[in-house]
C-alpha atoms as a PDB file:
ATOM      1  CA  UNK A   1     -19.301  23.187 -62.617  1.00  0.00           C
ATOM      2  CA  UNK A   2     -21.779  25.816 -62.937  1.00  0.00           C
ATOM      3  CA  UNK A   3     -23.446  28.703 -60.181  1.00  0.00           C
ATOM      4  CA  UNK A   4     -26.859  27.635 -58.995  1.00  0.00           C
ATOM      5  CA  UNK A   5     -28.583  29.951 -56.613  1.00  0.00           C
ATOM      6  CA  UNK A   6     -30.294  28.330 -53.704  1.00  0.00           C
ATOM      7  CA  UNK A   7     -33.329  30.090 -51.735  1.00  0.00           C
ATOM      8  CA  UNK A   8     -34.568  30.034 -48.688  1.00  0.00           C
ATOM      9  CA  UNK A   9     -36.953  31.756 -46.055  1.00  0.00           C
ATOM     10  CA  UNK A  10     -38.048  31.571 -42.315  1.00  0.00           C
ATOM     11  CA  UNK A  11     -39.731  34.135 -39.920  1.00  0.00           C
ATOM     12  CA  UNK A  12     -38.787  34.870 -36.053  1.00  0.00           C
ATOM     13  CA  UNK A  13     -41.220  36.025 -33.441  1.00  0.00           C
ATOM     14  CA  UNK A  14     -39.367  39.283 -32.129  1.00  0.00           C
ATOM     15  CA  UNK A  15     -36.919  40.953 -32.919  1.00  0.00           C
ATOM     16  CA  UNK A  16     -34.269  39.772 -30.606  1.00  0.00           C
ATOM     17  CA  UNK A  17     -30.514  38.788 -31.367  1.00  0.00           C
ATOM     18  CA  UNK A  18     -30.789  35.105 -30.347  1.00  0.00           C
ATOM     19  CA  UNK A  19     -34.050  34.343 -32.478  1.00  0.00           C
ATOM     20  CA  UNK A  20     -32.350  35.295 -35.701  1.00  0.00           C
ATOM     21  CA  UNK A  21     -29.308  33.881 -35.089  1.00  0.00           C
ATOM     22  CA  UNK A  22     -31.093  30.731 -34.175  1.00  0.00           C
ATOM     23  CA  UNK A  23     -33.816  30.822 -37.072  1.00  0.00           C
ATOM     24  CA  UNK A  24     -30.653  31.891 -39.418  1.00  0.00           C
ATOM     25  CA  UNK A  25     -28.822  28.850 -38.490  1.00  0.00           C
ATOM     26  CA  UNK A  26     -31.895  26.264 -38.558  1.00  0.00           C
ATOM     27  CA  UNK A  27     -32.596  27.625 -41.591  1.00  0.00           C
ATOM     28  CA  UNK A  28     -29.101  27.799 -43.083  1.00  0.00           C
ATOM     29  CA  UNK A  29     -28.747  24.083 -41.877  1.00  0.00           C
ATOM     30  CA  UNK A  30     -31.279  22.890 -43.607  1.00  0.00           C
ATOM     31  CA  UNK A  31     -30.333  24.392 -46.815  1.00  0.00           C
ATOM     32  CA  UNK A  32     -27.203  22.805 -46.067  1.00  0.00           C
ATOM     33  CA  UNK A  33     -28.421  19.165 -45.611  1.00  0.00           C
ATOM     34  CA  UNK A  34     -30.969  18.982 -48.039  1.00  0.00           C
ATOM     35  CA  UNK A  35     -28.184  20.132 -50.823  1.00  0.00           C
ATOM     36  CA  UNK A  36     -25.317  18.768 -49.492  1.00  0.00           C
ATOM     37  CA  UNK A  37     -23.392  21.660 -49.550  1.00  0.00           C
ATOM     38  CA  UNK A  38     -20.033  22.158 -48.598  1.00  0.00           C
ATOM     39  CA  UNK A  39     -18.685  25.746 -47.562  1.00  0.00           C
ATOM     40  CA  UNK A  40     -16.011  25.522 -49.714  1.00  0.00           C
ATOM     41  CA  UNK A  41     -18.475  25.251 -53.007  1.00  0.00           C
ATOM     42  CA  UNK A  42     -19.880  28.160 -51.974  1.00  0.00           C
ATOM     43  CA  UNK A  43     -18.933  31.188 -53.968  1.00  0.00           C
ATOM     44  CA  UNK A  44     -21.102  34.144 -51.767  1.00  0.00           C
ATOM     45  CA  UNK A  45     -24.342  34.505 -49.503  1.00  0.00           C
ATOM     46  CA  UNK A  46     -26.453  36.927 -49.336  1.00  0.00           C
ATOM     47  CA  UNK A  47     -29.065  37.295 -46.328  1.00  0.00           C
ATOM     48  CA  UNK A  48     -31.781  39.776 -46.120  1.00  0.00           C
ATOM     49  CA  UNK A  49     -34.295  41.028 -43.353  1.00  0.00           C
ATOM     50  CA  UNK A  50     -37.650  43.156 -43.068  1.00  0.00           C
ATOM     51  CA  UNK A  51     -37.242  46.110 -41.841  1.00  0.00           C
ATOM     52  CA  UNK A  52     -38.900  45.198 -38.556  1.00  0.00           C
ATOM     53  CA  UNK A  53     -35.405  43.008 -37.858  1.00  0.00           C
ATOM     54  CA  UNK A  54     -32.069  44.828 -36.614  1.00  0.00           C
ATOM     55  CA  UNK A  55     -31.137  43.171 -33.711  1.00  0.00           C
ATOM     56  CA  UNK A  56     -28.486  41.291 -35.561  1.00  0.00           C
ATOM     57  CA  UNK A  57     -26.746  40.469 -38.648  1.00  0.00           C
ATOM     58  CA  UNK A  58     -27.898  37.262 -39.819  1.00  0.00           C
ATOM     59  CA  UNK A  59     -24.681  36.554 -41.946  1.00  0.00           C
ATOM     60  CA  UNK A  60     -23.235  36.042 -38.258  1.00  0.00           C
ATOM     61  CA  UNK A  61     -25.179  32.811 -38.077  1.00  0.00           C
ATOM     62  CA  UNK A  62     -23.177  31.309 -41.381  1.00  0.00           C
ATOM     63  CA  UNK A  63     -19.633  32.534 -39.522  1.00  0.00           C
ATOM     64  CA  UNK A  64     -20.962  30.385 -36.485  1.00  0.00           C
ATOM     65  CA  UNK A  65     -21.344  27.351 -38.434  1.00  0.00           C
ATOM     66  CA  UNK A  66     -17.624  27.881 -39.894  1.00  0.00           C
ATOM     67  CA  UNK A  67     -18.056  29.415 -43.257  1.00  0.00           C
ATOM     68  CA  UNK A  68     -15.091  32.063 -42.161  1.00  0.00           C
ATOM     69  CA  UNK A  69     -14.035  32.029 -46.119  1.00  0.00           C
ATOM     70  CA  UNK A  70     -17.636  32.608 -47.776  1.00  0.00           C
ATOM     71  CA  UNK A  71     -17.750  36.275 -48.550  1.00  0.00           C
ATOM     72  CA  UNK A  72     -21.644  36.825 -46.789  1.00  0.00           C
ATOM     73  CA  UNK A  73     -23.486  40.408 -46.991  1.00  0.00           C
ATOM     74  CA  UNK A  74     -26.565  41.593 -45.176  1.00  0.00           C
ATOM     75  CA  UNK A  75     -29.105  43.317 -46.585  1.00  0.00           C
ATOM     76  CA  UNK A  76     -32.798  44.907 -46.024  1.00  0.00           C
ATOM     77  CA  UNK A  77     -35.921  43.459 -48.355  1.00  0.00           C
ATOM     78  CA  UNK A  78     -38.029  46.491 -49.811  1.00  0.00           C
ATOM     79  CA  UNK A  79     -40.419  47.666 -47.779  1.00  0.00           C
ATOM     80  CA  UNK A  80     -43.514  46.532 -49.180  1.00  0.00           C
ATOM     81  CA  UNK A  81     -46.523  47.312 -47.918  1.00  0.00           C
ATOM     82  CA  UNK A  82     -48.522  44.339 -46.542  1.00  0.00           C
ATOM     83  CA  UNK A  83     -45.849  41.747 -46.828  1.00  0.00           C
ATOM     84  CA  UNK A  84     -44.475  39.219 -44.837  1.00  0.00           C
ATOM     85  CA  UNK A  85     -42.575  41.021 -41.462  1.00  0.00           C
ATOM     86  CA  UNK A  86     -39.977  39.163 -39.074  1.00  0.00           C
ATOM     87  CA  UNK A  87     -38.338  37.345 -42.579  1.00  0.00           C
ATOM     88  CA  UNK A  88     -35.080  36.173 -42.750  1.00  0.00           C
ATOM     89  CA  UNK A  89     -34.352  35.966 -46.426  1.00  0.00           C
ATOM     90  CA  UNK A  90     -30.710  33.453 -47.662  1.00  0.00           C
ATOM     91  CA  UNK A  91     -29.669  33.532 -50.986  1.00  0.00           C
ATOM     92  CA  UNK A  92     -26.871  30.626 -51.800  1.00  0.00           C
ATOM     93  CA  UNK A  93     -24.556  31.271 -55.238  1.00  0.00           C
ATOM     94  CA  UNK A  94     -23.129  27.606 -54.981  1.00  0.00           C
ATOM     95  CA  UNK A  95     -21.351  25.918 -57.297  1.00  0.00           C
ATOM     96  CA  UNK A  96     -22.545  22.576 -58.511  1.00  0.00           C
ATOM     97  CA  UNK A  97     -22.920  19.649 -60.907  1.00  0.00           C
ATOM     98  CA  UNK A  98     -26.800  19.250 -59.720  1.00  0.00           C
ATOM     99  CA  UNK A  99     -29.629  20.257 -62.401  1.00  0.00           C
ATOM    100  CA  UNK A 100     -31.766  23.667 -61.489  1.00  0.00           C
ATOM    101  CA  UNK A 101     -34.634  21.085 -60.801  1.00  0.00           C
ATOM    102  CA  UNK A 102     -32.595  19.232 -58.435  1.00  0.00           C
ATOM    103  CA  UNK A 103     -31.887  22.275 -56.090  1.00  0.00           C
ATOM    104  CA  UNK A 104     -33.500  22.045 -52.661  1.00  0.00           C
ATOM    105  CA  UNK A 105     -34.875  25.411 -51.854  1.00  0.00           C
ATOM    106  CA  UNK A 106     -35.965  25.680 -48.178  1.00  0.00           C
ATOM    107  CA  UNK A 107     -39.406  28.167 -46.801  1.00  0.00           C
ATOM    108  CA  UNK A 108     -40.375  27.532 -43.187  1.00  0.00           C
ATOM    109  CA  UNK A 109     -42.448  29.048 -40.540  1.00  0.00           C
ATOM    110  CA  UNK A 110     -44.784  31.883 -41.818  1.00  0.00           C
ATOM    111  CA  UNK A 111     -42.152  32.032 -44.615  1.00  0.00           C
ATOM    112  CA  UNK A 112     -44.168  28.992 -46.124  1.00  0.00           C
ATOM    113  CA  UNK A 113     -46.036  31.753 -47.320  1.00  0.00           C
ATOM    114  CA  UNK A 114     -44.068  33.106 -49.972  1.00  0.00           C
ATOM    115  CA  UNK A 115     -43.401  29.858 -51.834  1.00  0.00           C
ATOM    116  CA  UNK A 116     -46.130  27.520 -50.923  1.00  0.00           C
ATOM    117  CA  UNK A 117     -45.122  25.773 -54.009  1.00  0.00           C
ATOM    118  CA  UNK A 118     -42.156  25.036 -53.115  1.00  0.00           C
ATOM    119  CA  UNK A 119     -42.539  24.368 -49.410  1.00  0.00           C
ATOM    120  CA  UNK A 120     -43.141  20.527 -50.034  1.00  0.00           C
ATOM    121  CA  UNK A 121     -40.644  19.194 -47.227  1.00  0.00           C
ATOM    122  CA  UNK A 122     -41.627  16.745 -44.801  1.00  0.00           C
ATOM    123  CA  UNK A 123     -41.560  18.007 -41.537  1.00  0.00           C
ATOM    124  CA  UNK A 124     -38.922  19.595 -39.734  1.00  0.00           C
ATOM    125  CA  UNK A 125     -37.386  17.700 -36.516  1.00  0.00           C
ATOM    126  CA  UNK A 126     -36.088  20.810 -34.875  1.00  0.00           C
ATOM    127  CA  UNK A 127     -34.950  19.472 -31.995  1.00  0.00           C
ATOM    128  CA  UNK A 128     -32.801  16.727 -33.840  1.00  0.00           C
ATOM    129  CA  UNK A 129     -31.964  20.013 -36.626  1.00  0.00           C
ATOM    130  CA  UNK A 130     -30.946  21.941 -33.459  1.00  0.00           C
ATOM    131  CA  UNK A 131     -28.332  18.680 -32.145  1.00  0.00           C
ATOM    132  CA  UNK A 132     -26.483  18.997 -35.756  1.00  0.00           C
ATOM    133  CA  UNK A 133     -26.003  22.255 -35.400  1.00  0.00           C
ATOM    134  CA  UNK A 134     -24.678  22.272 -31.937  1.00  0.00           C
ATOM    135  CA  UNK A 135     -22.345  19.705 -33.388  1.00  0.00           C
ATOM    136  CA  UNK A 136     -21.618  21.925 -36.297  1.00  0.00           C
ATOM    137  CA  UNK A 137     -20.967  24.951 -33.431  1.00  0.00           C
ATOM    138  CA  UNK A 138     -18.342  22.369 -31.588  1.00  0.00           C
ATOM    139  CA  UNK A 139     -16.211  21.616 -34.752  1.00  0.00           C
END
Protein backbone atom coordinates (compact mmCIF):
# COMPACT_ATOMS: atom_id res chain seq x y z
CA UNK A 1 0.00 0.00 0.00
CA UNK A 2 1.34 3.20 -1.05
CA UNK A 3 0.57 7.29 0.12
CA UNK A 4 -1.64 9.04 -2.39
CA UNK A 5 -2.46 12.61 -1.67
CA UNK A 6 -6.02 13.62 -2.23
CA UNK A 7 -7.10 17.43 -2.95
CA UNK A 8 -9.76 19.30 -2.47
CA UNK A 9 -11.26 22.96 -2.37
CA UNK A 10 -14.51 24.92 -1.49
CA UNK A 11 -15.19 28.66 -0.63
CA UNK A 12 -17.61 30.11 2.27
CA UNK A 13 -19.44 33.38 2.09
CA UNK A 14 -18.20 35.07 5.46
CA UNK A 15 -16.13 34.48 7.65
CA UNK A 16 -18.15 32.97 10.37
CA UNK A 17 -17.43 29.74 12.54
CA UNK A 18 -20.45 27.71 11.36
CA UNK A 19 -19.84 28.29 7.48
CA UNK A 20 -16.43 26.70 7.63
CA UNK A 21 -17.18 24.13 9.74
CA UNK A 22 -20.09 23.33 7.54
CA UNK A 23 -18.27 23.90 4.05
CA UNK A 24 -15.21 21.86 5.81
CA UNK A 25 -17.39 18.99 6.48
CA UNK A 26 -19.44 18.97 3.03
CA UNK A 27 -16.38 19.18 1.55
CA UNK A 28 -14.45 16.64 3.63
CA UNK A 29 -17.53 14.28 3.02
CA UNK A 30 -17.35 14.28 -0.27
CA UNK A 31 -13.76 13.53 -0.49
CA UNK A 32 -14.70 10.84 1.69
CA UNK A 33 -17.44 9.18 -0.48
CA UNK A 34 -16.12 9.63 -3.72
CA UNK A 35 -12.73 7.71 -2.43
CA UNK A 36 -14.04 5.55 -0.09
CA UNK A 37 -11.93 6.42 2.53
CA UNK A 38 -11.75 5.13 5.81
CA UNK A 39 -10.19 7.25 8.78
CA UNK A 40 -8.13 4.67 9.74
CA UNK A 41 -6.17 4.68 6.11
CA UNK A 42 -5.53 7.96 6.67
CA UNK A 43 -2.00 8.75 7.64
CA UNK A 44 -2.39 12.98 8.18
CA UNK A 45 -4.56 16.04 6.89
CA UNK A 46 -3.66 19.07 6.28
CA UNK A 47 -6.29 22.05 5.84
CA UNK A 48 -5.50 25.49 4.80
CA UNK A 49 -7.41 28.94 4.67
CA UNK A 50 -7.00 32.55 3.03
CA UNK A 51 -6.15 34.86 5.11
CA UNK A 52 -9.57 36.47 5.05
CA UNK A 53 -10.76 33.12 7.25
CA UNK A 54 -10.04 32.89 11.18
CA UNK A 55 -13.12 32.29 12.65
CA UNK A 56 -12.28 28.67 13.08
CA UNK A 57 -10.01 25.87 12.62
CA UNK A 58 -11.20 23.84 9.89
CA UNK A 59 -9.35 20.60 11.09
CA UNK A 60 -12.27 20.81 13.80
CA UNK A 61 -14.69 19.76 11.09
CA UNK A 62 -12.60 16.24 10.46
CA UNK A 63 -12.68 15.70 14.61
CA UNK A 64 -16.58 16.16 14.20
CA UNK A 65 -16.91 13.50 11.76
CA UNK A 66 -14.75 11.09 14.16
CA UNK A 67 -11.29 11.12 12.80
CA UNK A 68 -10.03 11.64 16.70
CA UNK A 69 -6.74 9.46 15.59
CA UNK A 70 -5.78 11.37 12.21
CA UNK A 71 -3.03 13.72 13.19
CA UNK A 72 -4.81 17.11 11.23
CA UNK A 73 -2.89 20.65 11.11
CA UNK A 74 -4.19 24.02 10.05
CA UNK A 75 -2.54 26.21 8.07
CA UNK A 76 -2.74 29.75 6.08
CA UNK A 77 -2.35 29.69 1.94
CA UNK A 78 0.19 32.51 0.79
CA UNK A 79 -1.16 35.55 0.38
CA UNK A 80 -1.31 36.06 -3.17
CA UNK A 81 -2.41 38.89 -4.60
CA UNK A 82 -5.62 38.52 -6.67
CA UNK A 83 -6.42 34.99 -5.74
CA UNK A 84 -9.22 33.16 -4.71
CA UNK A 85 -10.45 34.60 -0.88
CA UNK A 86 -12.93 32.67 1.57
CA UNK A 87 -10.95 29.06 0.44
CA UNK A 88 -10.89 26.23 2.43
CA UNK A 89 -7.99 24.22 1.14
CA UNK A 90 -7.82 19.81 2.39
CA UNK A 91 -4.97 17.96 1.63
CA UNK A 92 -5.52 13.93 2.27
CA UNK A 93 -2.01 11.67 2.67
CA UNK A 94 -4.10 8.34 2.45
CA UNK A 95 -2.95 5.20 2.05
CA UNK A 96 -4.19 3.09 -0.79
CA UNK A 97 -4.11 0.33 -3.40
CA UNK A 98 -6.01 2.82 -6.01
CA UNK A 99 -3.84 4.18 -9.12
CA UNK A 100 -2.94 8.21 -9.00
CA UNK A 101 -5.55 8.36 -11.92
CA UNK A 102 -8.11 6.76 -9.92
CA UNK A 103 -8.03 9.38 -7.03
CA UNK A 104 -11.16 11.51 -6.72
CA UNK A 105 -10.06 15.01 -6.07
CA UNK A 106 -12.99 17.27 -5.03
CA UNK A 107 -13.25 21.60 -6.07
CA UNK A 108 -16.64 23.13 -5.33
CA UNK A 109 -18.22 26.46 -5.07
CA UNK A 110 -15.98 29.35 -6.39
CA UNK A 111 -13.20 26.81 -5.63
CA UNK A 112 -14.19 25.29 -9.13
CA UNK A 113 -11.97 27.88 -10.08
CA UNK A 114 -8.72 26.63 -9.29
CA UNK A 115 -9.05 23.23 -10.96
CA UNK A 116 -11.66 23.56 -13.57
CA UNK A 117 -10.08 20.54 -14.97
CA UNK A 118 -10.66 18.60 -12.51
CA UNK A 119 -14.03 19.79 -11.28
CA UNK A 120 -15.92 17.21 -13.57
CA UNK A 121 -18.45 15.86 -10.79
CA UNK A 122 -21.98 15.66 -11.35
CA UNK A 123 -23.79 17.77 -9.22
CA UNK A 124 -23.77 18.02 -5.66
CA UNK A 125 -27.12 17.01 -3.66
CA UNK A 126 -26.33 19.06 -0.62
CA UNK A 127 -29.17 18.55 1.14
CA UNK A 128 -28.94 14.63 0.84
CA UNK A 129 -24.65 15.36 1.44
CA UNK A 130 -25.81 17.34 4.53
CA UNK A 131 -28.28 13.99 5.92
CA UNK A 132 -24.91 11.72 5.74
CA UNK A 133 -23.18 13.86 7.57
CA UNK A 134 -25.63 14.42 10.29
CA UNK A 135 -25.57 10.66 10.39
CA UNK A 136 -21.84 10.67 10.43
CA UNK A 137 -22.18 13.52 13.52
CA UNK A 138 -24.66 10.85 15.44
CA UNK A 139 -22.22 7.82 15.28
Amino acid sequence: MICRGVRGATTVENNNREEILTATRQLLALMIRLNDIQPEDVGSAIFSITHDLNAEFPALAARQLGWLDVPLICTHEVNVPGSLSHCIRILLHWNTDKAQDAIQHVYIKDAIKLRPDLSDLPPVDFQELEEWIQNALNQ
